[in-house]
Protein backbone atom coordinates (compact mmCIF):
# COMPACT_ATOMS: atom_id res chain seq x y z
CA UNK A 1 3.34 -16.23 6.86
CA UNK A 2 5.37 -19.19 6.95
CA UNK A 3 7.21 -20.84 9.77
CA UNK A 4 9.17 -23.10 7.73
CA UNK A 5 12.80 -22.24 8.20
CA UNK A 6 15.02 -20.56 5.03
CA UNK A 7 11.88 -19.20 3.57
CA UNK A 8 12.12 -16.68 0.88
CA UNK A 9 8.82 -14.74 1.03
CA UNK A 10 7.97 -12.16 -1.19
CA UNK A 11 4.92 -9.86 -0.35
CA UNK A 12 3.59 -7.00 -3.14
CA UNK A 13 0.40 -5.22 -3.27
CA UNK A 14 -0.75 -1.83 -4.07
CA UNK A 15 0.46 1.58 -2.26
CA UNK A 16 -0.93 1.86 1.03
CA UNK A 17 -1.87 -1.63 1.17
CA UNK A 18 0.45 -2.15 4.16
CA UNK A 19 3.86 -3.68 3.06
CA UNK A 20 6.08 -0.90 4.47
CA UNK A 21 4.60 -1.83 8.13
CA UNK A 22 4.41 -5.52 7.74
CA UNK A 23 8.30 -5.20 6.85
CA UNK A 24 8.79 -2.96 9.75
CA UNK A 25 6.67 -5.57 12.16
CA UNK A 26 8.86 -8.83 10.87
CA UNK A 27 12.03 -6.82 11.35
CA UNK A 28 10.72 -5.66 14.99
CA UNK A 29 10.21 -9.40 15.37
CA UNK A 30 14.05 -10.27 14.36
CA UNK A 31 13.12 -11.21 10.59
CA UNK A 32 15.04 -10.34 7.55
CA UNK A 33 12.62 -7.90 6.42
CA UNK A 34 13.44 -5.60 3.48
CA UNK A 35 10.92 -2.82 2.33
CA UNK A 36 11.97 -3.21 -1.60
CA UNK A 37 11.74 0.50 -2.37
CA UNK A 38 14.12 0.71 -0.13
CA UNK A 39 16.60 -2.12 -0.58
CA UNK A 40 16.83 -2.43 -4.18
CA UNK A 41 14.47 -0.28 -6.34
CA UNK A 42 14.86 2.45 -8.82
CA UNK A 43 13.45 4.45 -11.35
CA UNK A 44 14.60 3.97 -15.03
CA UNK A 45 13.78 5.22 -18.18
CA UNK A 46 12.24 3.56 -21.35
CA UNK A 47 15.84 2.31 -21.64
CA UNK A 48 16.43 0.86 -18.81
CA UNK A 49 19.10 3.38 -17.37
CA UNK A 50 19.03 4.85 -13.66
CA UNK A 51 16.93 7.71 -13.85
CA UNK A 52 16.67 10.27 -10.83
CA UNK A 53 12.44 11.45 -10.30
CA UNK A 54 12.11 14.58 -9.83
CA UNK A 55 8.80 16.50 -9.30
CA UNK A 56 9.56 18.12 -12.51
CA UNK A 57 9.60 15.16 -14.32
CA UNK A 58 6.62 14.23 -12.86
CA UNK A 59 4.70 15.87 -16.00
CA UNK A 60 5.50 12.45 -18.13
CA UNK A 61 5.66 9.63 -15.38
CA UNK A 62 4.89 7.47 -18.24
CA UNK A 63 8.26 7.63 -19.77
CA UNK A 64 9.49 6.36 -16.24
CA UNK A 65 9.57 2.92 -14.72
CA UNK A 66 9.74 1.84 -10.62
CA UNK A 67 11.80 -1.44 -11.03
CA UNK A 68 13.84 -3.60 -8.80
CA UNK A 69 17.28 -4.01 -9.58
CA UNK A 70 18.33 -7.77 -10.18
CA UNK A 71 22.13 -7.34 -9.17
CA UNK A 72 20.54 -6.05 -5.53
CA UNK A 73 17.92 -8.64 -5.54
CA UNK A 74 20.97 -11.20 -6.23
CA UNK A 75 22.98 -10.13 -3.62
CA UNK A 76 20.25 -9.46 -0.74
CA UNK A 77 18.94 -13.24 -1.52
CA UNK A 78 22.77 -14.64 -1.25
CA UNK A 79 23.28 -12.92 1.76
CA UNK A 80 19.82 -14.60 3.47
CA UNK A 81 18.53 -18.04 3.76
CA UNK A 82 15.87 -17.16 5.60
CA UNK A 83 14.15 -13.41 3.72
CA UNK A 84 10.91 -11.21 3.29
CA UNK A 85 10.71 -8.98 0.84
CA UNK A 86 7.86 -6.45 0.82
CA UNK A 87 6.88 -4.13 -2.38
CA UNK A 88 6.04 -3.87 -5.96
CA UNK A 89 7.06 -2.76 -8.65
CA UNK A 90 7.06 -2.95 -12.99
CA UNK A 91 9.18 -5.85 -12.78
CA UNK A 92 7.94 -7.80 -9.79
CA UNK A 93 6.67 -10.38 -11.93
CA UNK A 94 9.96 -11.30 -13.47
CA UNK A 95 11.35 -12.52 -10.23
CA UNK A 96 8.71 -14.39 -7.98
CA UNK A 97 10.43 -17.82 -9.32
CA UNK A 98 13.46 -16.53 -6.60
CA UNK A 99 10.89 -16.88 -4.05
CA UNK A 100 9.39 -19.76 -2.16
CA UNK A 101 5.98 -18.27 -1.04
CA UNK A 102 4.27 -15.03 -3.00
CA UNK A 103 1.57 -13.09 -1.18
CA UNK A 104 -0.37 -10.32 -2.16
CA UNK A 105 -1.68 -7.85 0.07
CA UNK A 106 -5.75 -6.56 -0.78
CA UNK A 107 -7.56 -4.10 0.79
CA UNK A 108 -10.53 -2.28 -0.47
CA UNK A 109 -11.00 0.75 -2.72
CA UNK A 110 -12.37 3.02 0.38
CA UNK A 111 -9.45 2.08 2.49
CA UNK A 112 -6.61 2.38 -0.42
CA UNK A 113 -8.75 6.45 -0.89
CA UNK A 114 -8.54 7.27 2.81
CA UNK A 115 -4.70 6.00 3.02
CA UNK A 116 -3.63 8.09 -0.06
CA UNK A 117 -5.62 11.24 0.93
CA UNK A 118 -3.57 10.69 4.43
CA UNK A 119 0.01 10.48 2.07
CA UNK A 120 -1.13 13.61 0.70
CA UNK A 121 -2.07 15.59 3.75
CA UNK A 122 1.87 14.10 5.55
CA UNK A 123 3.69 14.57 1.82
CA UNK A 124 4.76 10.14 2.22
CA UNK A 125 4.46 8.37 -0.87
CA UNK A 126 3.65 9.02 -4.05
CA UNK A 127 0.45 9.11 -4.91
CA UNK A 128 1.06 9.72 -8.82
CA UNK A 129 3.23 6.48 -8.57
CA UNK A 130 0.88 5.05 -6.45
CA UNK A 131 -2.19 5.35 -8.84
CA UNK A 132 -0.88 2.90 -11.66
CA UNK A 133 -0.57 0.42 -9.02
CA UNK A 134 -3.87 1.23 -7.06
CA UNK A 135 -6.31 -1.68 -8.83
CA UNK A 136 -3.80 -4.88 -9.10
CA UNK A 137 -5.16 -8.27 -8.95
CA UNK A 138 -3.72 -11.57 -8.70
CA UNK A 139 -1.26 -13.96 -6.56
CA UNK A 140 -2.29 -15.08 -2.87
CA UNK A 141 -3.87 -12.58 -0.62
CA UNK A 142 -3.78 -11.17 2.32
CA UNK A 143 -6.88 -8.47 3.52
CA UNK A 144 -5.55 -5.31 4.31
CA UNK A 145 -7.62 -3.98 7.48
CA UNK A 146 -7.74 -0.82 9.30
CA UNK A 147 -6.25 -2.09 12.55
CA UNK A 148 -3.54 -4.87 12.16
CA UNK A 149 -2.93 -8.29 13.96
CA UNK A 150 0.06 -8.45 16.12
CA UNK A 151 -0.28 -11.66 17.22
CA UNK A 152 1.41 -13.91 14.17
């Protein structure tokens, strides 16, 4: 990541591609680190209101979107010179001209499996949610691997 002081960083990637615990490793570090889901996401209907998921609703996800809030955003990048931002969601595209540096986090099909069939077995995540997200391409990228670097 970058060194260069009052960064604004903004990391996305699939599910289980590792954002939560890069976020939790820069904040361990004395970063400010925000897991978007988090920080400023929410669900919203076709309409763009506040919606609350339940596994009910769950039968339609379709009618359902995981976006990030732009008053939050707003207010989270006022509040920090210096930021990094880790997550995705439907709207994540809209805002990377707030950030300085965009990375996107990769790893491979067998990993992404064995991750989600581990969310599944300990109930974290959503792996409905996570499945629209699973095959995402584009922006700068970082490999995923089973055993992470501590050493930045």
């Amino acid at each position: 990541m970058s060194k260069k002081a009052g960064q604004r960083v903004l990391v996305i990637g699939p599910p289980a591609s590792g954002k939560m615990y890069l976020s939790r490793f820069f904040c361990s570090r004395g970063k400010n680190s925000f897991d978007a889901d988090d920080a400023i996401a929410d669900w919203v209907d076709g309409h763009g209101n506040k919606r609350e998921l339940t596994r009910e609703k769950w039968g339609n996800p379709v009618r359902f979107r995981w976006v990030w809030d732009k008053r939050k955003l707003m207010a989270l990048l006022r509040r920090h010179k210096e930021l990094y931002l880790f997550g995705n969601a439907y709207n994540a595209y809209d805002v990377m001209g707030l950030f300085d540096r965009i990375y996107y986090l990769r790893a491979t099909r067998a990993l992404l499996s064995k991750r989600f069939e581990s969310r599944k077995k300990t109930g974290r995540g959503s792996a409905r949610r996570s499945s629209r997200w699973i095959w995402s391409t584009g922006g700068l990228i970082i490999q995923a691997a089973k055993q992470w670097h501590t050493d930045w």
